[in-house]
N, C-alpha and C. Protein backbone atom coordinates (compact mmCIF):
# COMPACT_ATOMS: atom_id res chain seq x y z
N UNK A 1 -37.70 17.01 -45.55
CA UNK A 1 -36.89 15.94 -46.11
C UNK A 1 -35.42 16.16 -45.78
N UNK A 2 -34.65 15.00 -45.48
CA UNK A 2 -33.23 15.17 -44.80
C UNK A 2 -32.28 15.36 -46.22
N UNK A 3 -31.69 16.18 -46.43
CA UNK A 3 -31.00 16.39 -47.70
C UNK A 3 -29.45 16.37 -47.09
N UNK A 4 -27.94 15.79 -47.93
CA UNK A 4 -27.11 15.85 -47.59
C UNK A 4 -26.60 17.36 -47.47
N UNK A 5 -25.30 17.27 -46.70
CA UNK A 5 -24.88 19.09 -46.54
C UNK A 5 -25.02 19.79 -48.14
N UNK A 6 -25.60 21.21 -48.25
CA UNK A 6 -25.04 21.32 -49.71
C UNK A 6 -23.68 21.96 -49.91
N UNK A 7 -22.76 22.49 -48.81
CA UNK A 7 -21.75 22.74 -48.97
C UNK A 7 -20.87 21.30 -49.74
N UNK A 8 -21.02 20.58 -49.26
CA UNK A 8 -20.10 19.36 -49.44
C UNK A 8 -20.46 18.61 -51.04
N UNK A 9 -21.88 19.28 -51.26
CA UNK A 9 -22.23 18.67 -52.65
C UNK A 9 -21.61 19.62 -53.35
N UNK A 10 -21.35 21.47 -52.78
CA UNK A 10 -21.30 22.19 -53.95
C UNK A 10 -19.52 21.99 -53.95
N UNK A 11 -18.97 21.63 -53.24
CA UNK A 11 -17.31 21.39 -53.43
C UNK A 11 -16.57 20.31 -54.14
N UNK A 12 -17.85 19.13 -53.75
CA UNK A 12 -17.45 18.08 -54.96
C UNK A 12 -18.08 18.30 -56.31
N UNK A 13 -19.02 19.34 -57.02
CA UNK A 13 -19.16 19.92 -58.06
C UNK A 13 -18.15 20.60 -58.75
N UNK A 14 -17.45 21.26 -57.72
CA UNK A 14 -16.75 22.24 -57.87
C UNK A 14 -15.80 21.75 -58.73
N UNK A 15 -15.06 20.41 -58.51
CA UNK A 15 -13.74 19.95 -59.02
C UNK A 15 -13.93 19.60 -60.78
N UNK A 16 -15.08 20.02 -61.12
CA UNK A 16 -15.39 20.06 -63.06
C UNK A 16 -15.60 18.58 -63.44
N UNK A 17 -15.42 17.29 -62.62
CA UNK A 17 -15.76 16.48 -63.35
C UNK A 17 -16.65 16.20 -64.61
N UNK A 18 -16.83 15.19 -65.02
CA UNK A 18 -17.97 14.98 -66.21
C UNK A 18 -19.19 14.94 -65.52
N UNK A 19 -20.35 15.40 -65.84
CA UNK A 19 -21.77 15.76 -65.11
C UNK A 19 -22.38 14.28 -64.95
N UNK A 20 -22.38 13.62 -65.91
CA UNK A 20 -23.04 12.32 -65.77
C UNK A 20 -22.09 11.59 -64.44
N UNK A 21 -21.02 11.32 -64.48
CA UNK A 21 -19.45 10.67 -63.76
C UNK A 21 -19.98 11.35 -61.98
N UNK A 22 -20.45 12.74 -62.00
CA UNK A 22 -20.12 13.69 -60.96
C UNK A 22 -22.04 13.43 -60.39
N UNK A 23 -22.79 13.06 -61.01
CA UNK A 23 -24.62 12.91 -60.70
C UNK A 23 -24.64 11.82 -59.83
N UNK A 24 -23.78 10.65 -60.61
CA UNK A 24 -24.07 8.96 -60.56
C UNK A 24 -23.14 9.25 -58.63
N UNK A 25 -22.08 9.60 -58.52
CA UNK A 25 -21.78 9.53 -57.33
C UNK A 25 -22.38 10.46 -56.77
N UNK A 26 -22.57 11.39 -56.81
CA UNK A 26 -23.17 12.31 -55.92
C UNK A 26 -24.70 12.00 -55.41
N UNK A 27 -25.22 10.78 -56.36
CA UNK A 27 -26.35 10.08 -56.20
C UNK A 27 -26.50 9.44 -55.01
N UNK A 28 -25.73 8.35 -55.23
CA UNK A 28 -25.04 7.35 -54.43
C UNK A 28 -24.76 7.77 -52.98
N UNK A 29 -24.22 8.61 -52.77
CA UNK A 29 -23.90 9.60 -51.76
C UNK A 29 -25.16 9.93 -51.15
N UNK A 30 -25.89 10.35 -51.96
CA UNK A 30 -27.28 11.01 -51.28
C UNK A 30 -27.86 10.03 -50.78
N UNK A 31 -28.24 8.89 -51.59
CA UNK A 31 -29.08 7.94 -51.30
C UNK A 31 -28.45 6.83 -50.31
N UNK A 32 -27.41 7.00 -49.78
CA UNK A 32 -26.87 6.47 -48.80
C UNK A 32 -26.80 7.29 -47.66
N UNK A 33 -26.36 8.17 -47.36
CA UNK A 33 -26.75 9.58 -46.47
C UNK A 33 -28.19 9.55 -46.10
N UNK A 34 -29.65 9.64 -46.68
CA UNK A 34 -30.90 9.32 -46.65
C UNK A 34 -30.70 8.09 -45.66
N UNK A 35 -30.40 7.24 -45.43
CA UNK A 35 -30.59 5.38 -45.48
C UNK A 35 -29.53 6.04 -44.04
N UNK A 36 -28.81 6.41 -43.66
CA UNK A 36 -28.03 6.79 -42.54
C UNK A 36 -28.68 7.55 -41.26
N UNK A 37 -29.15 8.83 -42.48
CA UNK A 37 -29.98 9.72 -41.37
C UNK A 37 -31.21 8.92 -40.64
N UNK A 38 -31.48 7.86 -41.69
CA UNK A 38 -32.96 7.27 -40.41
C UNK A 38 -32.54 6.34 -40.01
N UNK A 39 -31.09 5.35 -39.87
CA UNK A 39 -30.66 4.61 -38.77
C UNK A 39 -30.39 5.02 -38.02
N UNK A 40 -29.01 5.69 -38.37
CA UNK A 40 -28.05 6.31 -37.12
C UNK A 40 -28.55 8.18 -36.84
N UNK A 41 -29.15 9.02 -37.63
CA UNK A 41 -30.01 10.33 -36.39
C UNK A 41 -28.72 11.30 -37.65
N UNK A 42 -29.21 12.60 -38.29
CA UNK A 42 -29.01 13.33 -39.37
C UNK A 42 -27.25 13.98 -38.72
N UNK A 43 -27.04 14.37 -37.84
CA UNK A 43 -25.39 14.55 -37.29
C UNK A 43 -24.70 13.41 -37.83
N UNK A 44 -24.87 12.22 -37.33
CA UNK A 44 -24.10 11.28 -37.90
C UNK A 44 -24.24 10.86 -38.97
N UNK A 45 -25.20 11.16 -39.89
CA UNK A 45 -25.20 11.21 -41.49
C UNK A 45 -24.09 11.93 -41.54
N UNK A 46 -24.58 13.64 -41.73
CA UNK A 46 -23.35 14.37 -41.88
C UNK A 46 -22.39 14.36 -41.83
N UNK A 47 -21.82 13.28 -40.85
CA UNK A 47 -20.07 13.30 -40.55
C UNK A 47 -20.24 12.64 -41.43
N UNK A 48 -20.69 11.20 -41.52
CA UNK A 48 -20.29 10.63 -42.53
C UNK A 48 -19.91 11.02 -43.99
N UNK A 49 -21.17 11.88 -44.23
CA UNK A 49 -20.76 12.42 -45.69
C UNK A 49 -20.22 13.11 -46.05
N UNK A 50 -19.41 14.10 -45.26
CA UNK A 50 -18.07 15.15 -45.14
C UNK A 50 -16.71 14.18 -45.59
N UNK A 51 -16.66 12.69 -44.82
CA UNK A 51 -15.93 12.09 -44.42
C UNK A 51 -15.65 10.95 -45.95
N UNK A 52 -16.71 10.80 -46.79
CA UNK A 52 -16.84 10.55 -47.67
C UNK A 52 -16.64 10.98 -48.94
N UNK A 53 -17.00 12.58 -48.94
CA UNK A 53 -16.88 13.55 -49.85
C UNK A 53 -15.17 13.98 -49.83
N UNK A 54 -14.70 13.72 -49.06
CA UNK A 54 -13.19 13.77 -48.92
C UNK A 54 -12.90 12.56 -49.73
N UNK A 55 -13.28 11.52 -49.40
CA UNK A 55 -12.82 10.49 -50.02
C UNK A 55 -13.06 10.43 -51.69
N UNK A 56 -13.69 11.25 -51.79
CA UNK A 56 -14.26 10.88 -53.23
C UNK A 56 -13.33 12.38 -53.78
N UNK A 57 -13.25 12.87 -53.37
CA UNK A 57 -12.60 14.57 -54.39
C UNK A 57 -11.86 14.09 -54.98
N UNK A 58 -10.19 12.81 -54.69
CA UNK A 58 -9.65 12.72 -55.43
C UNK A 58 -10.10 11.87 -57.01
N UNK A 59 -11.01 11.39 -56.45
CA UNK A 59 -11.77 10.67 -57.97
C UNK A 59 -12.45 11.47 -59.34
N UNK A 60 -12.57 12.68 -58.27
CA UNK A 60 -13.52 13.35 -58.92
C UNK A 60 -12.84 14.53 -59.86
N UNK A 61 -11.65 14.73 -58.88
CA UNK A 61 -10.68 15.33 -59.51
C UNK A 61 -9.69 14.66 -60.67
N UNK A 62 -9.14 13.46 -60.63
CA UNK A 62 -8.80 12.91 -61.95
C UNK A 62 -9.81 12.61 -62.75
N UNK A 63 -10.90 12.18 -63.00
CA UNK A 63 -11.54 12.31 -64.02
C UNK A 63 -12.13 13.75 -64.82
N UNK A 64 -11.74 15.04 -63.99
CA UNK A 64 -11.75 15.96 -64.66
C UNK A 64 -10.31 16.20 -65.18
N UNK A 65 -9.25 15.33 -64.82
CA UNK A 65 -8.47 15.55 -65.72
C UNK A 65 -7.80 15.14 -66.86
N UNK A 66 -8.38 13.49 -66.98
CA UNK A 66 -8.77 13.12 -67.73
C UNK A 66 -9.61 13.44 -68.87
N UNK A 67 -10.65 14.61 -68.90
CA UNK A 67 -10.98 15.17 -69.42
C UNK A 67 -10.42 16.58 -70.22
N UNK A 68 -8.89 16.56 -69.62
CA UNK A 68 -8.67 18.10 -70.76
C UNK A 68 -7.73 17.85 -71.86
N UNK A 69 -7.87 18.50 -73.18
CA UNK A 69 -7.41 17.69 -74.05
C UNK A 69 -6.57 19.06 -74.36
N UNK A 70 -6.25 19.28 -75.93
CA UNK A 70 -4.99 20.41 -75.40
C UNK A 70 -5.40 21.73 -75.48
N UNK A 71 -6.44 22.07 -76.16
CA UNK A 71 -7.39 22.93 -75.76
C UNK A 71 -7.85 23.71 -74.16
N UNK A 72 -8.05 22.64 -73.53
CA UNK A 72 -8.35 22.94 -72.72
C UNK A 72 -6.97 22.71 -71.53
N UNK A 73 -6.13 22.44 -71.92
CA UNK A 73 -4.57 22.33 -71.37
C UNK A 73 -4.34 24.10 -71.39
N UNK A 74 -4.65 24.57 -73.10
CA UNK A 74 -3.94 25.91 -73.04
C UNK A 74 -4.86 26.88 -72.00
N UNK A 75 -6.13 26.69 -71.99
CA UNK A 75 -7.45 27.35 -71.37
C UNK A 75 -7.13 27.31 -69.85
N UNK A 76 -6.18 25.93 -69.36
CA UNK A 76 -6.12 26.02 -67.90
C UNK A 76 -4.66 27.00 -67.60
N UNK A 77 -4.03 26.81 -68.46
CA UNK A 77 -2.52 27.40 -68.32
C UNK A 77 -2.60 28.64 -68.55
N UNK A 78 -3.62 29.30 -69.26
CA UNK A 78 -4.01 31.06 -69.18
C UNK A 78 -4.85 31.29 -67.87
N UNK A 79 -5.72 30.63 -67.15
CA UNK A 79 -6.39 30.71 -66.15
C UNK A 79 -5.31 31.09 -65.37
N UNK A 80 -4.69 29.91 -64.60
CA UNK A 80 -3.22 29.71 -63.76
C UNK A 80 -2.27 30.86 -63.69
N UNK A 81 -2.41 31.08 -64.96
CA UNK A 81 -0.77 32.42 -65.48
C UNK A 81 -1.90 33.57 -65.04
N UNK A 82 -3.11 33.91 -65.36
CA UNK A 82 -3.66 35.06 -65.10
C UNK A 82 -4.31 34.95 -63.57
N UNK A 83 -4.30 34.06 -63.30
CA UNK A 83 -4.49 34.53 -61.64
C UNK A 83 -3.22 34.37 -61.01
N UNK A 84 -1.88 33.77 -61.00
CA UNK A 84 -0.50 34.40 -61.00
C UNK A 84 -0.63 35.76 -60.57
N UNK A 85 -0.41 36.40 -62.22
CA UNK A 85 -0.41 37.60 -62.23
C UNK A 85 -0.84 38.43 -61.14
N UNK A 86 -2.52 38.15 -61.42
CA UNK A 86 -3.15 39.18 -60.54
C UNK A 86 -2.81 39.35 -58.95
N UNK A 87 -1.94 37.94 -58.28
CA UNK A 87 -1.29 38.18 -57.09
C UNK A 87 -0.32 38.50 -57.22
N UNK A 88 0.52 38.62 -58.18
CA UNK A 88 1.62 39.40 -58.30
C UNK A 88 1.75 40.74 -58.16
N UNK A 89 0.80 41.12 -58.84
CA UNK A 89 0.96 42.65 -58.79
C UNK A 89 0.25 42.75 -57.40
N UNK A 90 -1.25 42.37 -57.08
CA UNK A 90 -0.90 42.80 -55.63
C UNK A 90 -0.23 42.58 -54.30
N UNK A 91 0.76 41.58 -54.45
CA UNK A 91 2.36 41.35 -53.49
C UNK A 91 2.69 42.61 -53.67
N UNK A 92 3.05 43.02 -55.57
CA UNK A 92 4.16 44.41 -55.68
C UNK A 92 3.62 45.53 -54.81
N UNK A 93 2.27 45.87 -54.89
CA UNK A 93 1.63 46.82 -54.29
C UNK A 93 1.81 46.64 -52.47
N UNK A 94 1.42 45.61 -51.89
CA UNK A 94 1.61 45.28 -50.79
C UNK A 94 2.98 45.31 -50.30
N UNK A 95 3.72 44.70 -50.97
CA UNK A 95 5.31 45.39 -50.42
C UNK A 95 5.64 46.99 -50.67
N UNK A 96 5.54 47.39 -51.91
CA UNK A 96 5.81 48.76 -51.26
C UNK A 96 5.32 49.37 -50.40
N UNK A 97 3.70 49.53 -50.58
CA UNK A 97 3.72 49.67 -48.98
C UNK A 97 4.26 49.13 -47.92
N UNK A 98 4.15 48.36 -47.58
CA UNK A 98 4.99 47.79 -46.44
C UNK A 98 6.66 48.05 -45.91
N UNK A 99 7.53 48.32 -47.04
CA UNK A 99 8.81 49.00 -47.24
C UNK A 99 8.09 50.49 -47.01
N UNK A 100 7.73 51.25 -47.22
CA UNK A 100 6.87 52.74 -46.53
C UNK A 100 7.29 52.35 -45.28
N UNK A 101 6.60 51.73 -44.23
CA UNK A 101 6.50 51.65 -43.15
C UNK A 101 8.03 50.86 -42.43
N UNK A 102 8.80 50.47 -42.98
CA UNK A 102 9.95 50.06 -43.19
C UNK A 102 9.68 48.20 -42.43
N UNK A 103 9.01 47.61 -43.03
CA UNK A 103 8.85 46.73 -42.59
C UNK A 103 9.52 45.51 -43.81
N UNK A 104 10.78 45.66 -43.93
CA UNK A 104 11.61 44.84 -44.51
C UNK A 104 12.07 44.25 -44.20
N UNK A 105 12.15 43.13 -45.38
CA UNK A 105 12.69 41.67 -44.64
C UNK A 105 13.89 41.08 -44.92
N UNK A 106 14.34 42.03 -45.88
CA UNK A 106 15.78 41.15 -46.08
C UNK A 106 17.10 42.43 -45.78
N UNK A 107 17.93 42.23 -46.53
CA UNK A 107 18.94 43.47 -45.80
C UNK A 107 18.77 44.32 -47.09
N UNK A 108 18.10 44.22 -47.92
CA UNK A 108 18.09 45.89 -49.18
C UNK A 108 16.68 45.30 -49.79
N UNK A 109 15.59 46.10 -49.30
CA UNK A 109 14.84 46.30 -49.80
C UNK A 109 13.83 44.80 -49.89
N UNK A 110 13.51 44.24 -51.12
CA UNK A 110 12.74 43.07 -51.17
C UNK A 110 14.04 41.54 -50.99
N UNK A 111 15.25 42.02 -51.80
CA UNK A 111 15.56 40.50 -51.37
C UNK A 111 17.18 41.13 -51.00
N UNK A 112 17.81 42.40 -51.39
CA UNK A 112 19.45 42.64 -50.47
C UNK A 112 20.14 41.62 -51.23
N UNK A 113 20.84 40.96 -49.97
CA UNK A 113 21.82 40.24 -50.70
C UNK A 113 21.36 39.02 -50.82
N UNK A 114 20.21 38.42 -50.49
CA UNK A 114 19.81 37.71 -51.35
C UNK A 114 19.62 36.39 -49.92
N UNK A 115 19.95 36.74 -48.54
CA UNK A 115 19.56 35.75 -47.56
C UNK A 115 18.58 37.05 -46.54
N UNK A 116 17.40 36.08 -46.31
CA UNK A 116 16.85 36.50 -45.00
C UNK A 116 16.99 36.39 -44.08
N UNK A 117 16.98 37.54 -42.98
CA UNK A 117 17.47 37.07 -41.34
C UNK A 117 16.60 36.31 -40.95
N UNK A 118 17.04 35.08 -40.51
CA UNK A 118 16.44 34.02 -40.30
C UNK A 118 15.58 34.62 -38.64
N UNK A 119 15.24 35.26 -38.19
CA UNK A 119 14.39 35.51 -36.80
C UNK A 119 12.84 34.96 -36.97
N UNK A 120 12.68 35.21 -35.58
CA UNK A 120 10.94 34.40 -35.61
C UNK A 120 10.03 35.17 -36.10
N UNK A 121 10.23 36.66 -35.85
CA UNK A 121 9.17 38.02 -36.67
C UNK A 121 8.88 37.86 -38.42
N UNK A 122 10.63 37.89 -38.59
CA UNK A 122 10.51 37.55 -40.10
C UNK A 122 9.72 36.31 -40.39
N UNK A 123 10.23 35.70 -40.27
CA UNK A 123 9.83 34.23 -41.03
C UNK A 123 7.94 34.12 -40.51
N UNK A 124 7.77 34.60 -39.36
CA UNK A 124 6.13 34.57 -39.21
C UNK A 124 5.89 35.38 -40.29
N UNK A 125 6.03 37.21 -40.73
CA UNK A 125 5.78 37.61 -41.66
C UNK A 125 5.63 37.41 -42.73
N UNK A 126 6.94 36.35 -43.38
CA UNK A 126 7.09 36.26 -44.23
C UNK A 126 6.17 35.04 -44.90
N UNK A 127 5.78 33.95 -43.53
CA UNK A 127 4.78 33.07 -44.06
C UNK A 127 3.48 33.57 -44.09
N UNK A 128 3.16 34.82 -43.34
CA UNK A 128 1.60 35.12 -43.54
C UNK A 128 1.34 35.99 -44.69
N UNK A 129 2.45 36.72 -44.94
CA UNK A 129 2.44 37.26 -47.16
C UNK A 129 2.39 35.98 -48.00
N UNK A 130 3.07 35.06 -47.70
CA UNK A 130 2.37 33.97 -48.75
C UNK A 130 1.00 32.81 -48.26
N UNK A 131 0.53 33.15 -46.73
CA UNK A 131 -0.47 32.79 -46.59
C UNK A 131 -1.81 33.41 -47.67
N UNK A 132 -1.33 35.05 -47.37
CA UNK A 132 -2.59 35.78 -48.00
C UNK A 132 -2.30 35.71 -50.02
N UNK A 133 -0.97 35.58 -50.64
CA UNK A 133 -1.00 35.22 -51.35
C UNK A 133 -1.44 33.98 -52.11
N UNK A 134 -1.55 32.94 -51.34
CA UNK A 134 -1.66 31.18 -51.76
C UNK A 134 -3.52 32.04 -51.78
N UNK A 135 -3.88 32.41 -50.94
CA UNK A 135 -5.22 32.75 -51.07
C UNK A 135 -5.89 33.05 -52.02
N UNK A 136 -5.71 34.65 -52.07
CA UNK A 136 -5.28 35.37 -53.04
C UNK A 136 -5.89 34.82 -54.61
N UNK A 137 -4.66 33.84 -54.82
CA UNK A 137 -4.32 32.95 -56.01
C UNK A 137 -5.52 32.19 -56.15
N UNK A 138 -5.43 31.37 -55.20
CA UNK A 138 -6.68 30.46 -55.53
C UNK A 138 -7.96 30.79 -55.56
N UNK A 139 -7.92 32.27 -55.10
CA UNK A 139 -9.65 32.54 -55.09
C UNK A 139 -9.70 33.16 -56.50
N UNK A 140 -9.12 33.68 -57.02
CA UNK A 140 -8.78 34.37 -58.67
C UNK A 140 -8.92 32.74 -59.41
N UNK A 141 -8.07 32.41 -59.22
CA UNK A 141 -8.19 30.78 -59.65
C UNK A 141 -9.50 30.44 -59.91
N UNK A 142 -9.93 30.27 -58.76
CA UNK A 142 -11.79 29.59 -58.51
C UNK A 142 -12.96 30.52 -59.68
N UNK A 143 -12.28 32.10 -59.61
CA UNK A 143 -13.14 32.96 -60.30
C UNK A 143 -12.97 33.19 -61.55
N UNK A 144 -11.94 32.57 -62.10
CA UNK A 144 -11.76 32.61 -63.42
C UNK A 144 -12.40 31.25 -64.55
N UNK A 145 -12.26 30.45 -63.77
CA UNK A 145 -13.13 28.91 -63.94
C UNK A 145 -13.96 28.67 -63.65
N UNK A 146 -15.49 29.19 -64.17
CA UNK A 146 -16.60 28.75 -63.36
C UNK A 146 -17.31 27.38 -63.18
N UNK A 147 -16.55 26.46 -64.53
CA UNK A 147 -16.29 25.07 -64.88
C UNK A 147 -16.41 23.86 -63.53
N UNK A 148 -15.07 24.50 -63.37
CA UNK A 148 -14.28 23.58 -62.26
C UNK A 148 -13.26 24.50 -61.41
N UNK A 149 -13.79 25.40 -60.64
CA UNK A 149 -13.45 26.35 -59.94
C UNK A 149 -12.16 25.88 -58.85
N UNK A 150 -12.69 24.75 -58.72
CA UNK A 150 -12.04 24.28 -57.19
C UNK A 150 -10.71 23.81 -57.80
N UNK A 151 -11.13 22.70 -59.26
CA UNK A 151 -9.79 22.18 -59.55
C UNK A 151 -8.82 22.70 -59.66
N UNK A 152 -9.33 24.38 -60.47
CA UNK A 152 -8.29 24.90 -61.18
C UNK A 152 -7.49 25.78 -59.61
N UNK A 153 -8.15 26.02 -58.85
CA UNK A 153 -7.27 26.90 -57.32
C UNK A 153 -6.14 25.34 -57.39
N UNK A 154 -6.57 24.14 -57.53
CA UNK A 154 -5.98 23.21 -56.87
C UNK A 154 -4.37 23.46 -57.90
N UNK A 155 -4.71 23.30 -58.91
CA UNK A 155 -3.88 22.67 -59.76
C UNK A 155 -2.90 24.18 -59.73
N UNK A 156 -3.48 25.42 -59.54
CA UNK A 156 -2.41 26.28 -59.11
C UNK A 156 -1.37 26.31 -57.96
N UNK A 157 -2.53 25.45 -56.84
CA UNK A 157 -1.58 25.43 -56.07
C UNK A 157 -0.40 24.22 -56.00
N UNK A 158 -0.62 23.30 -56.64
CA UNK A 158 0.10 22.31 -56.79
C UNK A 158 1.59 22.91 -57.68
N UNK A 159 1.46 23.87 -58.31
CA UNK A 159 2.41 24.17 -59.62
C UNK A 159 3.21 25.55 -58.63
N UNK A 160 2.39 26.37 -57.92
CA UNK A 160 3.13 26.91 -56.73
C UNK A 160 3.82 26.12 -56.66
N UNK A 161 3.90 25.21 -55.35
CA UNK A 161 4.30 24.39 -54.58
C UNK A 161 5.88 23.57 -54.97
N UNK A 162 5.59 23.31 -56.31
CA UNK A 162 6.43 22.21 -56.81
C UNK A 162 7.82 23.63 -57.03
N UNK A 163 6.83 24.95 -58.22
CA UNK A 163 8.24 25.69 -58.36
C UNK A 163 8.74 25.96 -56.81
N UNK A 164 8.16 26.36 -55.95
CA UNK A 164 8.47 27.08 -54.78
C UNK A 164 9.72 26.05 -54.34
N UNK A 165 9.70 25.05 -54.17
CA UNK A 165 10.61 24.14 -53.86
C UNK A 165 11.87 24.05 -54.39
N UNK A 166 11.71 23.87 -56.17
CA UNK A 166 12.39 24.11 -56.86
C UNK A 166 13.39 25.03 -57.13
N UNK A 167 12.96 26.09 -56.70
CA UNK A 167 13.14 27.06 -56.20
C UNK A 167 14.13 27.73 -55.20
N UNK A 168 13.53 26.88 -54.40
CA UNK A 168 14.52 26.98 -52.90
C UNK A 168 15.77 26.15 -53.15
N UNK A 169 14.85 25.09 -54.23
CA UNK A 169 16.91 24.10 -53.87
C UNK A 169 17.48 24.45 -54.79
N UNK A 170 17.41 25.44 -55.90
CA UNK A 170 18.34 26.02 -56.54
C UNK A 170 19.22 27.11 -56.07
N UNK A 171 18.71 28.07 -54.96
CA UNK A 171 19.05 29.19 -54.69
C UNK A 171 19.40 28.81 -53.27
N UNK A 172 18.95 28.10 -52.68
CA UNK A 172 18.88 27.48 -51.27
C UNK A 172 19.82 28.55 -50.29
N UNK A 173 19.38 29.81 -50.16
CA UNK A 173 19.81 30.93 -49.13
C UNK A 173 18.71 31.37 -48.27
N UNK A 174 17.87 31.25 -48.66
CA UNK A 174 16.65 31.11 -47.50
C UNK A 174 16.89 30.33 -46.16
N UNK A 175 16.56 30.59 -44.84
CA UNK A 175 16.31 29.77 -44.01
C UNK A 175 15.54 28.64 -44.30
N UNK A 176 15.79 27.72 -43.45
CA UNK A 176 15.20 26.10 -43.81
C UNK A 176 13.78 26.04 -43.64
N UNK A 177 13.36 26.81 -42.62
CA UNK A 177 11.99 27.03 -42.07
C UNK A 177 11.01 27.89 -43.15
N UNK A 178 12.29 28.71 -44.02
CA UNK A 178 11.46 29.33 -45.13
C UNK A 178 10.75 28.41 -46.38
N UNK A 179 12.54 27.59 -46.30
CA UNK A 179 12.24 26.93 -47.85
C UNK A 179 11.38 25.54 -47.68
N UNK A 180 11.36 25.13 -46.49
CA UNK A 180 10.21 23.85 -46.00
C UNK A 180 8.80 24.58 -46.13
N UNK A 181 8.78 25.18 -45.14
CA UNK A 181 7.12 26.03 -45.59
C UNK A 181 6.56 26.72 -46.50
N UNK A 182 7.67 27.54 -46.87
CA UNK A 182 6.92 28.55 -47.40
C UNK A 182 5.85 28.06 -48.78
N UNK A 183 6.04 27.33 -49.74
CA UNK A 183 5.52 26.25 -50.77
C UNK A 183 4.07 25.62 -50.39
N UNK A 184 4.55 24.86 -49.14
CA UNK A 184 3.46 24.29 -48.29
C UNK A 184 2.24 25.25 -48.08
N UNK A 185 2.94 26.39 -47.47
CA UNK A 185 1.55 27.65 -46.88
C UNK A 185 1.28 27.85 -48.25
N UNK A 186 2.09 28.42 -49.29
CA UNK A 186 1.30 28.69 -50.72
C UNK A 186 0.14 27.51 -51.29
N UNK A 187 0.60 26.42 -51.14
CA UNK A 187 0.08 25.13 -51.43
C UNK A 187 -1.80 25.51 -50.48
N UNK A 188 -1.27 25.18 -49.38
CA UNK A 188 -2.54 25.27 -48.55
C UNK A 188 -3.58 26.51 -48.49
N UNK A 189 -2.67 27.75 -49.17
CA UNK A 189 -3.35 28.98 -49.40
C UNK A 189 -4.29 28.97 -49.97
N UNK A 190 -3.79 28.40 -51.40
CA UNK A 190 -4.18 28.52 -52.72
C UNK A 190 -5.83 27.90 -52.89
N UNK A 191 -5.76 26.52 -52.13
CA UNK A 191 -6.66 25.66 -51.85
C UNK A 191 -8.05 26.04 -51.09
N UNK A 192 -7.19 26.94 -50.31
CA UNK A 192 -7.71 27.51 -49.17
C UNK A 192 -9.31 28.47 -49.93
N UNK A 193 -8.01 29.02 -50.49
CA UNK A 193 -8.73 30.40 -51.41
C UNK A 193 -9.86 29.97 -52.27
N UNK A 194 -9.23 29.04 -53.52
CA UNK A 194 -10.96 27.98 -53.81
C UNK A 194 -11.90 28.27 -53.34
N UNK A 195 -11.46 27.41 -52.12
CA UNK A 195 -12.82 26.67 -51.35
C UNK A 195 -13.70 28.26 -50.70
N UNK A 196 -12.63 29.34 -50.62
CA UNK A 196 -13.69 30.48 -49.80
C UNK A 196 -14.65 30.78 -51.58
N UNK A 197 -13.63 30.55 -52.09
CA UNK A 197 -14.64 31.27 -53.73
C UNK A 197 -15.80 30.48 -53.73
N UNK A 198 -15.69 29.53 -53.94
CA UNK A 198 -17.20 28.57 -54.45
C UNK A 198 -18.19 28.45 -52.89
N UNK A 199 -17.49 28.43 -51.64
CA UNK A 199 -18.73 28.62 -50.90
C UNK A 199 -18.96 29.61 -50.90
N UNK A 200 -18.62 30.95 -51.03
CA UNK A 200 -19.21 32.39 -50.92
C UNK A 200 -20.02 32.37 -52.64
N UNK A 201 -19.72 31.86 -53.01
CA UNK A 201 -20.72 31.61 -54.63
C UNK A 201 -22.00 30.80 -54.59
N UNK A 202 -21.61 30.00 -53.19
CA UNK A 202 -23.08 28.94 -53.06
C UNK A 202 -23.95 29.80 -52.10
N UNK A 203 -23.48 31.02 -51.06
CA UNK A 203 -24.11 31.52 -50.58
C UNK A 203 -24.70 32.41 -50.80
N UNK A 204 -24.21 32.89 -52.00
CA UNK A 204 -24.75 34.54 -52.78
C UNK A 204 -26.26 33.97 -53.57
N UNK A 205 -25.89 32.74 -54.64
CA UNK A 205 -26.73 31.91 -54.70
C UNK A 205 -27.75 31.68 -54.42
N UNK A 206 -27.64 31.11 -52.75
CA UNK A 206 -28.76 30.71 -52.11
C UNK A 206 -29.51 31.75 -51.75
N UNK A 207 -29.37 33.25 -51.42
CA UNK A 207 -29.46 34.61 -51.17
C UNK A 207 -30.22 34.69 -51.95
């Protein structure tokens, strides 16, 4: 029997909607995907329903947020703050090492006087520590919520993103290339990181 991808079912699960809200489309989906694979041949199902399942996350994602009341406001904001954390401390750990090896990026230590030499080494470095951090984050994120795993990487990375910015245009001594990206890569990290949590959860699973 032709079944839709289950990666793509277990990612639009992922985002915590309401179960009844999250069945009825994911129904729909199937039973249209079915009706595809025997016109158009099971590849072109598939795109389709990748292509669909994109379309639908953001739906799926406001009605799980629609769903948190303040309870579950404080429940997401300890999630968020505690997977924070837990990349925090391992940045702290990861930079000192890294200062060991003298691989510093600003002129004293972690931030000097407070501008980075704007060169191409740095700024690659400096975006692939918050590549592996945005990660990082969101996979702690994903593992702390078994709910709505995906939403909650999301909604961290969104709250990255916004301070990171915020951020930059308060202090705005960073290179431009820092303070444009760097938010963005956290943003895309974070997301990133999710999505490795819940498919390595659908594969242990299926195991």
């Amino acid at each position: 029997m032709t079944t839709p991808p289950r990666a793509a079912e277990q990612l639009l699960q992922a985002l915590g909607a309401n179960s009844e809200f999250a069945d009825v489309l994911l129904g729909d989906l199937a039973e249209e995907f079915a009706e595809r694979a025997a016109r158009d041949g099971e590849p072109a199902a598939r795109r389709w329903y990748w292509i669909e399942a994109t379309r639908s996350a953001p739906h799926l994602l406001a009605n799980w947020m629609q769903r948190i009341d303040g309870p579950g406001c404080r429940r997401l904001a300890r999630t968020v703050g505690t997977a924070y954390l837990h990349v925090a401390v391992v940045t702290l750990i990861a930079i000192v090492v890294a200062s060991s090896f003298a691989f510093v990026m600003t002129d004293s230590a972690l931030f000097g006087s407070g501008r980075l030499h704007a060169t191409t080494g740095t700024v690659s470095v400096f975006l692939g520590l918050a590549t592996a951090q945005g990660m990082l984050g969101g996979y702690f994120a994903a593992r702390l919520d078994r709910d709505a795993p995906l939403a909650c990487a999301t909604v961290l990375a969104l709250v990255w993103c916004v301070l990171g910015f915020a951020i930059y245009a308060i202090v705005g001594s960073a290179p431009v290339a820092v303070r444009l990206l760097h938010p963005l890569v956290l943003l895309l990290g974070a997301i990133t990181g999710g999505l490795v949590r819940v498919t390595s959860t659908r594969g242990a699973t299926a195991r």
